[in-house]
N, C-alpha and C. Protein backbone atom coordinates (compact mmCIF):
# COMPACT_ATOMS: atom_id res chain seq x y z
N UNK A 1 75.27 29.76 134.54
CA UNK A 1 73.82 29.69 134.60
C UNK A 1 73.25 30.66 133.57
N UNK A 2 72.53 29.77 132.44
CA UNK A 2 72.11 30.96 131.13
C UNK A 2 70.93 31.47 132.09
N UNK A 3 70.50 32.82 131.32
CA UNK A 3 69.23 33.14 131.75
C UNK A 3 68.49 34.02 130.05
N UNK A 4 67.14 34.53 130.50
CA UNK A 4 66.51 34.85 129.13
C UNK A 4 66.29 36.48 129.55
N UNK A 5 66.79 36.92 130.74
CA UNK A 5 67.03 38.24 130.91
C UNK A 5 67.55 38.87 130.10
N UNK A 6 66.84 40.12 129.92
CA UNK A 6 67.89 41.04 128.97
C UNK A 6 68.92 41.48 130.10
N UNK A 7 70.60 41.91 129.19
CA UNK A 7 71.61 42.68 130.06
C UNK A 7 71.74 43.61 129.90
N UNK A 8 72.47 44.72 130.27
CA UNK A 8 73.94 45.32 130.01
C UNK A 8 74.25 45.61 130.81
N UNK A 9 75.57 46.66 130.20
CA UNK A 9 76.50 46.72 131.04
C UNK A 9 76.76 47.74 131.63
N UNK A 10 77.31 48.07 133.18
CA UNK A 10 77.29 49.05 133.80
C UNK A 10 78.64 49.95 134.33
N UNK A 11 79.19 50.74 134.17
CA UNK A 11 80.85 51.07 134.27
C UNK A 11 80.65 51.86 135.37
N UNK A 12 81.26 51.79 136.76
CA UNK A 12 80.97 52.77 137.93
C UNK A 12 82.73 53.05 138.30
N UNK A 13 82.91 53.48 139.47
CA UNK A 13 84.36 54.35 139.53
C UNK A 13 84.68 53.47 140.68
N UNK A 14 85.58 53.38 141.51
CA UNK A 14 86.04 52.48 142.37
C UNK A 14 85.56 52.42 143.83
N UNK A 15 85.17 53.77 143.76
CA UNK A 15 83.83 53.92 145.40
C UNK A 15 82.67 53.76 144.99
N UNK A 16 81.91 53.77 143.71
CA UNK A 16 80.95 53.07 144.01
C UNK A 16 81.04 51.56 143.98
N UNK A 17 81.94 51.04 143.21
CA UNK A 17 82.22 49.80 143.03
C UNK A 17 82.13 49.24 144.28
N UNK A 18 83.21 49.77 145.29
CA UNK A 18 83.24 49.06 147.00
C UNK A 18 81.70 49.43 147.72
N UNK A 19 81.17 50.39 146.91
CA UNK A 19 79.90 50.15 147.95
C UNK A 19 78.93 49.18 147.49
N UNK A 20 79.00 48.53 146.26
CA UNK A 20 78.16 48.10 146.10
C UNK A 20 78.95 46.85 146.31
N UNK A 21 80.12 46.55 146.77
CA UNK A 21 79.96 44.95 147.14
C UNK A 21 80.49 45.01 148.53
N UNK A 22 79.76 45.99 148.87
CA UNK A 22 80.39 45.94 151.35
C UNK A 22 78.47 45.93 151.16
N UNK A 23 77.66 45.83 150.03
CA UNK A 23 76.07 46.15 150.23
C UNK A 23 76.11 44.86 149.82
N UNK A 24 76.70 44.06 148.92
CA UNK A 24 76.67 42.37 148.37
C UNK A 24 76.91 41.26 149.52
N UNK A 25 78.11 41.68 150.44
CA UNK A 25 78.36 40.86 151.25
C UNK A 25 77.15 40.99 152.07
N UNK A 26 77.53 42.10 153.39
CA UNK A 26 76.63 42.91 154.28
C UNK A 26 75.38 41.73 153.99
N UNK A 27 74.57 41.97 152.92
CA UNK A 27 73.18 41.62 152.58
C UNK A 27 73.65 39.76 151.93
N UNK A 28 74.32 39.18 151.95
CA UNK A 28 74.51 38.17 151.78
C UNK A 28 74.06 37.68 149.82
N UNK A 29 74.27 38.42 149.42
CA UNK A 29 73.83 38.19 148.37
C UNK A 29 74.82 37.29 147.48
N UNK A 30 74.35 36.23 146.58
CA UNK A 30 75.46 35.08 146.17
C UNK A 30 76.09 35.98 145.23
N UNK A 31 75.30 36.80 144.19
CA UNK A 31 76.00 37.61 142.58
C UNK A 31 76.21 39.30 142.81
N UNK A 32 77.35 39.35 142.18
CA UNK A 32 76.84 41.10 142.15
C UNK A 32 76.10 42.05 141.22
N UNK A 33 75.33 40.96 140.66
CA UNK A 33 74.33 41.01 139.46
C UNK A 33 72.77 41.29 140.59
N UNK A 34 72.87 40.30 141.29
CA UNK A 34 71.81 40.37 142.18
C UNK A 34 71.80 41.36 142.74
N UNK A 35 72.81 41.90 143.90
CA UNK A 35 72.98 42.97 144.30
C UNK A 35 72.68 44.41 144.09
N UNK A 36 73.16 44.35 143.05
CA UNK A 36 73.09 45.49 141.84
C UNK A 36 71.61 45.66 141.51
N UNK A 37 70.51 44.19 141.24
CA UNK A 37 69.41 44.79 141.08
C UNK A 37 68.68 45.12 142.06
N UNK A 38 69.31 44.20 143.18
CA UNK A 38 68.58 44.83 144.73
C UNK A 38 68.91 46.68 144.91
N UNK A 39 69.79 46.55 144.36
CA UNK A 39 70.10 48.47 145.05
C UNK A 39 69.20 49.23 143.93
N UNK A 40 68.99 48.84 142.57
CA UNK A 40 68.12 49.56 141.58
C UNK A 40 66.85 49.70 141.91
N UNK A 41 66.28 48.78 142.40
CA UNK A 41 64.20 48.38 142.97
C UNK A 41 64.35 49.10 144.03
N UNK A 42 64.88 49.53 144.87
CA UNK A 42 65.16 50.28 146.27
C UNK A 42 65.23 51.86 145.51
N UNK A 43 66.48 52.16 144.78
CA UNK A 43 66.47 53.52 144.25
C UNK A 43 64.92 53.99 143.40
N UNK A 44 64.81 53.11 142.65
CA UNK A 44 63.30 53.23 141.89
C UNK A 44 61.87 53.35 142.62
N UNK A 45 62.20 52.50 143.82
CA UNK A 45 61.16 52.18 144.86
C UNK A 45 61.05 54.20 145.93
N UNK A 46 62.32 54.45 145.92
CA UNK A 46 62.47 55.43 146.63
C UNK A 46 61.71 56.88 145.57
N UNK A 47 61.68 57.01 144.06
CA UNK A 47 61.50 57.76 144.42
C UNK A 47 60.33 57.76 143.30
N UNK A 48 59.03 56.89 143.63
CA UNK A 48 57.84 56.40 143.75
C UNK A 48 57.03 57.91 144.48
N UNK A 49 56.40 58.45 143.86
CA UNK A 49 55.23 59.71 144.22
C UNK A 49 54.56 58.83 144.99
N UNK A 50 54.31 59.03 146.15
CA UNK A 50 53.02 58.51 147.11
C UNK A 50 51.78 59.33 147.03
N UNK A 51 51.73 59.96 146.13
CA UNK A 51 50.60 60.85 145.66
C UNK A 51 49.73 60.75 144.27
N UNK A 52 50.83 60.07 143.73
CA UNK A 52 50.11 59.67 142.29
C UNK A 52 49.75 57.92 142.21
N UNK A 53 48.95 57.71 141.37
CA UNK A 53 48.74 56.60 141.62
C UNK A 53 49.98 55.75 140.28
N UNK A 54 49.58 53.84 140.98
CA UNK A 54 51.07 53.42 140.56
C UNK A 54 50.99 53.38 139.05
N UNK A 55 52.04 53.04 138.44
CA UNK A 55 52.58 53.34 137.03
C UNK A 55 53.11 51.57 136.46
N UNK A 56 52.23 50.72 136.42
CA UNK A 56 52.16 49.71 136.13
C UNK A 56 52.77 49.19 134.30
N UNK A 57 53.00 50.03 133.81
CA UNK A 57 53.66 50.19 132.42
C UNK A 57 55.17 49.09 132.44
């Protein structure tokens, strides 16, 4: 399945590797592309100032 997303590529160590696919299954996710961006919008989402206003850039 092409897409017009930009990529790259990401090199992690073998525990994060298993956590991020016991978080792929767990969450039913079909790719570990998907996955992977589900855990990034969550980390990014987390550490969002609730004091400043949003950063729409």
């Amino acid at each position: 399945m092409a897409t017009n997303k930009p990529r790259y590529t990401v090199s992690v160590d073998d525990e994060l590797f298993k956590q991020i696919e016991d978080f792929r299954y767990k969450n039913r996710y079909a790719t570990r592309s998907q996955a992977t961006c589900e855990l990034i919008r969550r980390g990014l989402e987390s550490l969002k100032d609730p004091q400043s206003p949003s950063d729409n850039s």
